[in-house]
C-alpha atoms as a PDB file:
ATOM      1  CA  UNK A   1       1.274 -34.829  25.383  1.00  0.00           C
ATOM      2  CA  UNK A   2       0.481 -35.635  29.047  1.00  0.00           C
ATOM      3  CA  UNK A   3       0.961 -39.552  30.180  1.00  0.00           C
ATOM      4  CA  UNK A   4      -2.392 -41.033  32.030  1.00  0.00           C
ATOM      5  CA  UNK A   5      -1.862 -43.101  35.220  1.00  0.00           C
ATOM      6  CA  UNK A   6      -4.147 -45.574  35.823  1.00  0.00           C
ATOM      7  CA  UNK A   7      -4.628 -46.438  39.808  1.00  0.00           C
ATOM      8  CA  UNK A   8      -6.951 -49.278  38.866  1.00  0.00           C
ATOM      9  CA  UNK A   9     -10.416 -46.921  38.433  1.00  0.00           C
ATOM     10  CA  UNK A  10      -9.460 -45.466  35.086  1.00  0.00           C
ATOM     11  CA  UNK A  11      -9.469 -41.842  34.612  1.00  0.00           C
ATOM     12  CA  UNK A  12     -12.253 -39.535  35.898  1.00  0.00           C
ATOM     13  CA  UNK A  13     -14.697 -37.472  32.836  1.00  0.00           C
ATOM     14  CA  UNK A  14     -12.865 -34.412  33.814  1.00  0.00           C
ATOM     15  CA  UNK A  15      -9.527 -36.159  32.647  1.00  0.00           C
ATOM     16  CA  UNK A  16     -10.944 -37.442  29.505  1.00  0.00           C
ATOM     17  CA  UNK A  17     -12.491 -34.122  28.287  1.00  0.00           C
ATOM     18  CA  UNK A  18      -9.156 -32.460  29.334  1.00  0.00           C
ATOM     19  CA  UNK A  19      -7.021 -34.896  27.086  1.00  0.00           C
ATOM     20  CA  UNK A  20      -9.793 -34.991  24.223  1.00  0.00           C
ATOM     21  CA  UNK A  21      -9.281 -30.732  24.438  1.00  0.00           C
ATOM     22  CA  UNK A  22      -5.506 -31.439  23.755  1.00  0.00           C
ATOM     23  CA  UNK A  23      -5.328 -33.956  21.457  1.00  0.00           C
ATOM     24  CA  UNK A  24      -8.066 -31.885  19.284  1.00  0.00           C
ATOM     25  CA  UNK A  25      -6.070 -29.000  19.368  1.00  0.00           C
ATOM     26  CA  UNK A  26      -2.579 -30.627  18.669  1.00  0.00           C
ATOM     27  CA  UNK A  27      -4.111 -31.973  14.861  1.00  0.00           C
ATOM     28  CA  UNK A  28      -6.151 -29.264  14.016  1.00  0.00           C
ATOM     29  CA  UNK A  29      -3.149 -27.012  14.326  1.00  0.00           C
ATOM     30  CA  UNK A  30      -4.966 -23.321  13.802  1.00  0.00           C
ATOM     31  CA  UNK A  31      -8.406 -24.564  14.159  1.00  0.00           C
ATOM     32  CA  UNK A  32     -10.734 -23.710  17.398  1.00  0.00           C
ATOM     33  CA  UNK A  33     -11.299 -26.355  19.748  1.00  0.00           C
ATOM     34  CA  UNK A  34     -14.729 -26.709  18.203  1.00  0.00           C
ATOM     35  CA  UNK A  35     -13.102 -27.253  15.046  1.00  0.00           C
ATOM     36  CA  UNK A  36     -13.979 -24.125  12.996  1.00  0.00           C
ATOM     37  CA  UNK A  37     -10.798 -22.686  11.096  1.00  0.00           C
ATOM     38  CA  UNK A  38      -9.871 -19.766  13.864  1.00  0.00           C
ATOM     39  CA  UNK A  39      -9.689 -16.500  11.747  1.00  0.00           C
ATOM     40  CA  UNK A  40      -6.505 -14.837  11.179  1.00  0.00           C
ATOM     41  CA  UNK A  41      -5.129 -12.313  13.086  1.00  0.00           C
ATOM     42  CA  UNK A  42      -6.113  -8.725  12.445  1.00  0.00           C
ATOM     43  CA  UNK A  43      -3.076  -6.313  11.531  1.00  0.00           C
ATOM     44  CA  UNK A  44      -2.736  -2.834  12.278  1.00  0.00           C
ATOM     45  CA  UNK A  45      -4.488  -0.858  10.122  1.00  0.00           C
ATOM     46  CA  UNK A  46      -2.479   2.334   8.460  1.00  0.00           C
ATOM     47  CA  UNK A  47      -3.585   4.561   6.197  1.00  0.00           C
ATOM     48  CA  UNK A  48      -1.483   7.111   4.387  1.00  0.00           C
ATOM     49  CA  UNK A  49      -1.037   9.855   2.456  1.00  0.00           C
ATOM     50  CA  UNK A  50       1.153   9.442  -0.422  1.00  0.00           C
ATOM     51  CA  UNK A  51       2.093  12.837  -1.750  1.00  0.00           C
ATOM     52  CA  UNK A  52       2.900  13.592  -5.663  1.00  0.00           C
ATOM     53  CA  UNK A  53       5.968  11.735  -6.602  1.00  0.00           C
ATOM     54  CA  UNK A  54       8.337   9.959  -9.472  1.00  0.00           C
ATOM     55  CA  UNK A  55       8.919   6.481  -9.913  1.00  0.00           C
ATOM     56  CA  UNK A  56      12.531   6.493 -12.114  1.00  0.00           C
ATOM     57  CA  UNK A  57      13.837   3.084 -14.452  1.00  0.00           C
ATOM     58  CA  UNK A  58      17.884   3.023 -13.605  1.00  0.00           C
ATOM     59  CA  UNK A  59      18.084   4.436 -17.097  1.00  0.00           C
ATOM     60  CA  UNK A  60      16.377   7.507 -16.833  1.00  0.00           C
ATOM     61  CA  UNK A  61      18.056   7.974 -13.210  1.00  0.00           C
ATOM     62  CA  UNK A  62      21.250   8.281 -14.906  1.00  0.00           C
ATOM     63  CA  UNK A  63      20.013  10.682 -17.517  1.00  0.00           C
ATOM     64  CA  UNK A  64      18.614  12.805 -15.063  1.00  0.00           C
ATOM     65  CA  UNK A  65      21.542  13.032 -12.563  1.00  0.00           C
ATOM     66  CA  UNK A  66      24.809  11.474 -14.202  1.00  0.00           C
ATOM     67  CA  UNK A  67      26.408   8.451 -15.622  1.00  0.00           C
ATOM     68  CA  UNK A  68      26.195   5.620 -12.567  1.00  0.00           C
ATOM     69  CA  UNK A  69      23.607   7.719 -10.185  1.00  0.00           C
ATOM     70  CA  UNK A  70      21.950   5.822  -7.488  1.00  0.00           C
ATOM     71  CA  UNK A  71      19.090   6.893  -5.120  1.00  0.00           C
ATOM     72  CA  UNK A  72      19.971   7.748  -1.615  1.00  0.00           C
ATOM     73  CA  UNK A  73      17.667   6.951   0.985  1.00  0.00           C
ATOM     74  CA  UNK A  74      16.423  10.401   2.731  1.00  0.00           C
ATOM     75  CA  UNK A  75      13.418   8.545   4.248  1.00  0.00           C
ATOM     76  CA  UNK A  76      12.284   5.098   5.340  1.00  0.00           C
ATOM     77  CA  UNK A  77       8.327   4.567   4.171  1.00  0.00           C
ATOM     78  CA  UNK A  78       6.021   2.488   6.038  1.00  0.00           C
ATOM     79  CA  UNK A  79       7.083  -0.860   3.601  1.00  0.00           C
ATOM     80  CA  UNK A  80       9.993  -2.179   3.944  1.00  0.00           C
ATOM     81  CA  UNK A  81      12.458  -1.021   1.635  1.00  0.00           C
ATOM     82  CA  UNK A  82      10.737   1.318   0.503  1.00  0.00           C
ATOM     83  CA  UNK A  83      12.218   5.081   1.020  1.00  0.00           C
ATOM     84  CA  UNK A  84      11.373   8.776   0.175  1.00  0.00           C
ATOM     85  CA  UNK A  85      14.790   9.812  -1.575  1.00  0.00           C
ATOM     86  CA  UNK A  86      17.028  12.943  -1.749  1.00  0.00           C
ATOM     87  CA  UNK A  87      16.916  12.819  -5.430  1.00  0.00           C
ATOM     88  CA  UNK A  88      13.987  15.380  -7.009  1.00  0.00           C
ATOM     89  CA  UNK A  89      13.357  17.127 -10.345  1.00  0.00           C
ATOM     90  CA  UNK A  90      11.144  19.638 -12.391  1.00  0.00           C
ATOM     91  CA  UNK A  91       8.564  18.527 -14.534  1.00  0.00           C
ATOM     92  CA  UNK A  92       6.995  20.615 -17.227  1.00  0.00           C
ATOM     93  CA  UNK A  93       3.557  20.003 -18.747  1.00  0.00           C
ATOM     94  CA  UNK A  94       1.306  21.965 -21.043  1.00  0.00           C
ATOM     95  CA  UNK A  95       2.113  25.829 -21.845  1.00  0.00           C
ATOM     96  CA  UNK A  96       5.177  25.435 -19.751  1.00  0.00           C
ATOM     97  CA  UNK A  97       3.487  24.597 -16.484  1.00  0.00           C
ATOM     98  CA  UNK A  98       5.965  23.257 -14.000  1.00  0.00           C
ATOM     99  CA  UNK A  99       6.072  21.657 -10.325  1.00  0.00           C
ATOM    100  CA  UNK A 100       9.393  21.679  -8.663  1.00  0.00           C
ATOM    101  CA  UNK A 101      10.771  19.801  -6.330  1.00  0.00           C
ATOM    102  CA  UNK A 102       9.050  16.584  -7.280  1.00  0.00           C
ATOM    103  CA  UNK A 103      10.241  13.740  -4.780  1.00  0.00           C
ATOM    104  CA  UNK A 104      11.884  10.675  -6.381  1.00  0.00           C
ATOM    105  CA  UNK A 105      10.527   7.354  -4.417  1.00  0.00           C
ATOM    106  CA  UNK A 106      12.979   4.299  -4.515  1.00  0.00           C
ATOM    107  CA  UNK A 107      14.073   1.909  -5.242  1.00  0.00           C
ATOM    108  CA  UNK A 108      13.993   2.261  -8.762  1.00  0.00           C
ATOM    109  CA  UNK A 109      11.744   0.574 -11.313  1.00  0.00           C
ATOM    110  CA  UNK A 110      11.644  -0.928 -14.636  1.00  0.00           C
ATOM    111  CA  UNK A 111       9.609   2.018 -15.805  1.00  0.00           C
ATOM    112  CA  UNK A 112       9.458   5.379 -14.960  1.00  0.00           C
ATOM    113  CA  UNK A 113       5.696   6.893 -13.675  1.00  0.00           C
ATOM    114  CA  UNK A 114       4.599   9.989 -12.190  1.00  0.00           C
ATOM    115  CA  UNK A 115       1.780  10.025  -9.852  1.00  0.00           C
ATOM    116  CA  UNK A 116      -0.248  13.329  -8.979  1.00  0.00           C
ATOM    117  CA  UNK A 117      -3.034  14.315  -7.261  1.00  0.00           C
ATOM    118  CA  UNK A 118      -6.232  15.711  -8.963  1.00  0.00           C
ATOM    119  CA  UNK A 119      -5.425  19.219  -8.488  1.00  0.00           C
ATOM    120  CA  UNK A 120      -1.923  18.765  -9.810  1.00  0.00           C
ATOM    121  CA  UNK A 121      -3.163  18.182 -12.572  1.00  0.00           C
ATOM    122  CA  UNK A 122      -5.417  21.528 -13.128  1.00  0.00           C
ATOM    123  CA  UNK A 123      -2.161  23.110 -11.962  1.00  0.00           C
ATOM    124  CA  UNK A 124      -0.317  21.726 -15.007  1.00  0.00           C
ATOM    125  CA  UNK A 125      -2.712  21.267 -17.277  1.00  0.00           C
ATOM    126  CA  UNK A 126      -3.190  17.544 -17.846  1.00  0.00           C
ATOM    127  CA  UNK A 127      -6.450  15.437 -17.764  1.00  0.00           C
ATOM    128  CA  UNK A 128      -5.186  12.717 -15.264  1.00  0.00           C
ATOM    129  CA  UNK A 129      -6.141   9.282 -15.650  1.00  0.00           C
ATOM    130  CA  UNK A 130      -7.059   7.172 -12.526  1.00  0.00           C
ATOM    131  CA  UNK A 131      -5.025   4.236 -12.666  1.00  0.00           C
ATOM    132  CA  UNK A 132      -3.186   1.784 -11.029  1.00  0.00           C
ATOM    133  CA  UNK A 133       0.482   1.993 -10.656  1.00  0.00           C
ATOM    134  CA  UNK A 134       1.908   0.599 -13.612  1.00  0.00           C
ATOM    135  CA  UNK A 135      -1.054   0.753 -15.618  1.00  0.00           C
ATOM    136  CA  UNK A 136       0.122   3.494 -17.874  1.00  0.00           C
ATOM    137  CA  UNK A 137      -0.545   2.839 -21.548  1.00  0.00           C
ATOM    138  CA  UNK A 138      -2.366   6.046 -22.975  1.00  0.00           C
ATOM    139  CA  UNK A 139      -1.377   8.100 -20.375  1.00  0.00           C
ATOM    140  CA  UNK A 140      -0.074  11.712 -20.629  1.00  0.00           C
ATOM    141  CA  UNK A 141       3.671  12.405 -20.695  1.00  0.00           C
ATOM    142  CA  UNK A 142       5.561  15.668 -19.427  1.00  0.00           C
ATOM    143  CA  UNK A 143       9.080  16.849 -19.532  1.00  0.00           C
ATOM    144  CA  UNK A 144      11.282  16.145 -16.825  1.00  0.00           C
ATOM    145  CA  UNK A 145      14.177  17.604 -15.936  1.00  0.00           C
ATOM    146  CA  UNK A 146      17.242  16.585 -13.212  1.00  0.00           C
ATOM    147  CA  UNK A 147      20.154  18.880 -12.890  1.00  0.00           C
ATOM    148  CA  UNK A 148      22.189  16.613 -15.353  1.00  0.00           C
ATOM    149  CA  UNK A 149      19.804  16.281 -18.046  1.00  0.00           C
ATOM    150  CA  UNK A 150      16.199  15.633 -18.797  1.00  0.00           C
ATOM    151  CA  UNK A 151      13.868  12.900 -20.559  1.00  0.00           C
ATOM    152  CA  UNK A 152      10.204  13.588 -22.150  1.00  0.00           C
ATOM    153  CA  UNK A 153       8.119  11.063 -20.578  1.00  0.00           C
ATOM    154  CA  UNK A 154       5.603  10.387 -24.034  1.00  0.00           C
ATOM    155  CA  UNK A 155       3.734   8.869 -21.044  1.00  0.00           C
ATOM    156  CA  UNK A 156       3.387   7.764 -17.502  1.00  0.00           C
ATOM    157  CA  UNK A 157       1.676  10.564 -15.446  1.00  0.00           C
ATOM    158  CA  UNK A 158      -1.247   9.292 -13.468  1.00  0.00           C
ATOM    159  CA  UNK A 159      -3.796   9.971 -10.654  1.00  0.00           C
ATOM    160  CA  UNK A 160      -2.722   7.059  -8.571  1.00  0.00           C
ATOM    161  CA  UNK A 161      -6.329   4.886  -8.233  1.00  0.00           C
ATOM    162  CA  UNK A 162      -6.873   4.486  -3.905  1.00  0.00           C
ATOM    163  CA  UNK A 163      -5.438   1.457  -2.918  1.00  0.00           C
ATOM    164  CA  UNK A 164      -4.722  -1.092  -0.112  1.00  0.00           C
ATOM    165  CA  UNK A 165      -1.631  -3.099   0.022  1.00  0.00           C
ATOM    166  CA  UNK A 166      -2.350  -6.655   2.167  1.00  0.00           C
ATOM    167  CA  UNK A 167      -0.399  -9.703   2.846  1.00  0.00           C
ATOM    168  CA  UNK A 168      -2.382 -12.912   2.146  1.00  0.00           C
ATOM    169  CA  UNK A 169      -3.385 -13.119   6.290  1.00  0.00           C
ATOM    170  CA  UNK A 170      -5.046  -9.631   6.030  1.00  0.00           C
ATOM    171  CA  UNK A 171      -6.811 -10.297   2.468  1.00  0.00           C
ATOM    172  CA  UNK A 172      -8.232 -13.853   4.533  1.00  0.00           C
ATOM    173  CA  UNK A 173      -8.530 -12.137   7.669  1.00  0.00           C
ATOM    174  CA  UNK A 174     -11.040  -9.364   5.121  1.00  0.00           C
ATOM    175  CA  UNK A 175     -12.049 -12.222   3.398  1.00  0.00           C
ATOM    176  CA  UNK A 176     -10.682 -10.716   0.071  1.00  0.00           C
ATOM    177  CA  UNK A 177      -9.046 -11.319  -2.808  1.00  0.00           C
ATOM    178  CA  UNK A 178      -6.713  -8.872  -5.416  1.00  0.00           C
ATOM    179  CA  UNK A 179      -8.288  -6.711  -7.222  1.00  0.00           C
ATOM    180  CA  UNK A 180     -11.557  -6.537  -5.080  1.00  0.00           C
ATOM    181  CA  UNK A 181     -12.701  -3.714  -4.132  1.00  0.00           C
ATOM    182  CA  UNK A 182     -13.362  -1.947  -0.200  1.00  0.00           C
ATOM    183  CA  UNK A 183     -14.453   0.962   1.207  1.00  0.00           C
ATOM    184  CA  UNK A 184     -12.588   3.092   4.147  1.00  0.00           C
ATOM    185  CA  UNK A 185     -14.229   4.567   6.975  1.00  0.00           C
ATOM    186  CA  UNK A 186     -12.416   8.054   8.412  1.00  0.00           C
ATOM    187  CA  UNK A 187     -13.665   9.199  11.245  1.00  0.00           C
ATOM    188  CA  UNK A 188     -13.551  12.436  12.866  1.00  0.00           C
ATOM    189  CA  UNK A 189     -14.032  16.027  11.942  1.00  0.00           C
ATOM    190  CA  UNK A 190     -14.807  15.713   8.485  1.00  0.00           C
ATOM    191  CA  UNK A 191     -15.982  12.151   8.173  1.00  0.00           C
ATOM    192  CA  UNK A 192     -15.716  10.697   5.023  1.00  0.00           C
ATOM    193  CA  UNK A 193     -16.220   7.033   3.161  1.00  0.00           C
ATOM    194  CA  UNK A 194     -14.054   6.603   0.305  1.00  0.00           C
ATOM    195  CA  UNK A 195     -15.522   3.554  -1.961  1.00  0.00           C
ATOM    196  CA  UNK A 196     -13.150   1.983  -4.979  1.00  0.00           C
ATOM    197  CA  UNK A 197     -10.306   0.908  -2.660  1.00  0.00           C
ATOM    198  CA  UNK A 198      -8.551  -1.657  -4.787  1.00  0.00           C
ATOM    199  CA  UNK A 199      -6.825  -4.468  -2.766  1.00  0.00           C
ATOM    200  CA  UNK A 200      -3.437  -5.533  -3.418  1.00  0.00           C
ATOM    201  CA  UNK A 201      -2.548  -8.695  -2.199  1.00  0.00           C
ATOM    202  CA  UNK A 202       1.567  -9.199  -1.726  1.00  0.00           C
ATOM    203  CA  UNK A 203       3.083 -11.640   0.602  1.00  0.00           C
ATOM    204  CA  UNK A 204       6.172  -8.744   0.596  1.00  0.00           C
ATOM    205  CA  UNK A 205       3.999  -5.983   2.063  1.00  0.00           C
ATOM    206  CA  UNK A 206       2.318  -4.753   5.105  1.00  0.00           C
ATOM    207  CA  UNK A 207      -1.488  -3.478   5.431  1.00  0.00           C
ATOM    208  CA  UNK A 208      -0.988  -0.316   4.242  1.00  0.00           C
ATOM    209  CA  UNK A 209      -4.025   2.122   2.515  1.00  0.00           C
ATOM    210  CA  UNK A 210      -3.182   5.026  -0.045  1.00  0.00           C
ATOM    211  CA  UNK A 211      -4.469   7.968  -0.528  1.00  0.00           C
ATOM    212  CA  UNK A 212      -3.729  10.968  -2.418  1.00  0.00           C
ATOM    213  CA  UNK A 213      -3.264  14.239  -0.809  1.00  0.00           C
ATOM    214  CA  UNK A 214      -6.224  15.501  -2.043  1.00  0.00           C
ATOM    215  CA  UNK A 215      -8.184  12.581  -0.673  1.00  0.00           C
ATOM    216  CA  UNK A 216      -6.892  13.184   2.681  1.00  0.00           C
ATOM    217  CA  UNK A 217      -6.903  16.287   2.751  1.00  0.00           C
ATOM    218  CA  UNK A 218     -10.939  16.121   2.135  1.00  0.00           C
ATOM    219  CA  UNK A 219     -10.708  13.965   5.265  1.00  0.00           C
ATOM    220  CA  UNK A 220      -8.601  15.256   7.691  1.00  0.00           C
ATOM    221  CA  UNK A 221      -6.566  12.602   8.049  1.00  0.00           C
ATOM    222  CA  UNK A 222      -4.004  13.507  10.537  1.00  0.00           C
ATOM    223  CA  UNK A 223      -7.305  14.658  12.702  1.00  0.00           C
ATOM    224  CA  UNK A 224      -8.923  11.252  11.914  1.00  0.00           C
ATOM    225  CA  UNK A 225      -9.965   9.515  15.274  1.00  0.00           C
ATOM    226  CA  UNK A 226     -10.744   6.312  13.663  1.00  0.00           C
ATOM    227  CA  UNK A 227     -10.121   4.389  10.390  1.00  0.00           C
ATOM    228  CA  UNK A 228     -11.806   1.171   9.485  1.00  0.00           C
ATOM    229  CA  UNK A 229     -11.453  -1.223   6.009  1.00  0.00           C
ATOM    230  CA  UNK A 230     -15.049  -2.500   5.063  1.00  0.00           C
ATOM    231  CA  UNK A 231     -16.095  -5.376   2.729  1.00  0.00           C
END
């Protein structure tokens, strides 16, 4: 804090308002000068497309592709530790209806989950639920199969409900809380507003949105010009 010399007049009104300013700011720590709580800073806002993939419990990892397999990293995603890895299998649905090549995201998980889009589902068969990750209780299964061994999934195969991961500055930055719902703006080419974006509030993760690649596709995402979260 400055020190105030006094020449015998005292200090001028200029000085005063200047150290009033300081002192204000110094115990209101984040607050404005006019002592309104300052809003938090805005993060960068990304939206992505999260193509079909696996979520695998240690367990069924090792089924799959040996005794004492582990996931390696052929990708970084956008949160941290977080990674698209080389690890993918073949699942089978109804009337032997198959997708190959089915990316395994890591790290693992306590349970293992399958998220596809909508018309992956047509494709094999199954009336998708749209749920949140984990939210898998009366869900349908599949076969899957690794080049080891394979598991039958009784369930755990999901349309993956649109989502927003924020850390607690970007839900009070929003003014949100988990589980609320937002819409997203796309703009550009084929501008679209998707409603029903869940929040997720995490102090682990970065603002991050999800959407399927049938949702982006209906947007042109990678043509987008703009995005924009909405309360």
């Amino acid at each position: 804090m400055s020190t105030m010399v006094h020449d015998g007049r005292g200090p001028d009104r200029a000085t005063v308002e200047r150290l009033v300013r300081q002192v204000l700011r110094e115990r209101l720590g984040s607050a404005g000068g006019d002592g309104r709580t300052a809003k938090p800073p805005r993060s960068k806002l990304v939206v992505n497309i999260s193509a079909r993939h696996m979520h695998v419990s240690p367990e069924h990892l090792e089924v799959l592709f040996g005794p004492g397999a582990k996931l390696t990293v052929l990708k970084p995603l956008y949160q941290d530790g977080h990674f698209a890895s080389e690890q993918t299998v073949t699942i089978i649905g109804p009337r032997h209806r198959t997708i190959s090549n089915l990316r395994i995201l890591g790290p693992c998980r306590p349970a293992s989950q399958i998220e596809l889009a909508f018309t992956d589902g047509i494709a094999m068969g199954l009336d998708l639920p749209v749920r949140l990750s984990g939210d898998v209780k009366d869900t349908p299964g599949c076969l899957v199969l690794g080049p080891k061994g394979y598991i039958e999934l009784k369930e755990g195969v999901i349309r993956a409900q649109r989502h927003v991961h924020m850390h607690p500055h970007d839900a009070a930055y929003y003014g949100v809380g988990n589980g609320d719902m937002m819409k997203l703006r796309v703009e550009g080419r084929c501008a679209t507003t998707f409603e029903d974006i869940i929040v997720r509030v995490d102090p682990k993760v970065k603002l991050e949105v999800h959407l399927d690649t049938d949702e982006g596709n209906a947007c042109d995402l990678p043509g987008a010009s703009r995005v924009e979260l909405i309360r």
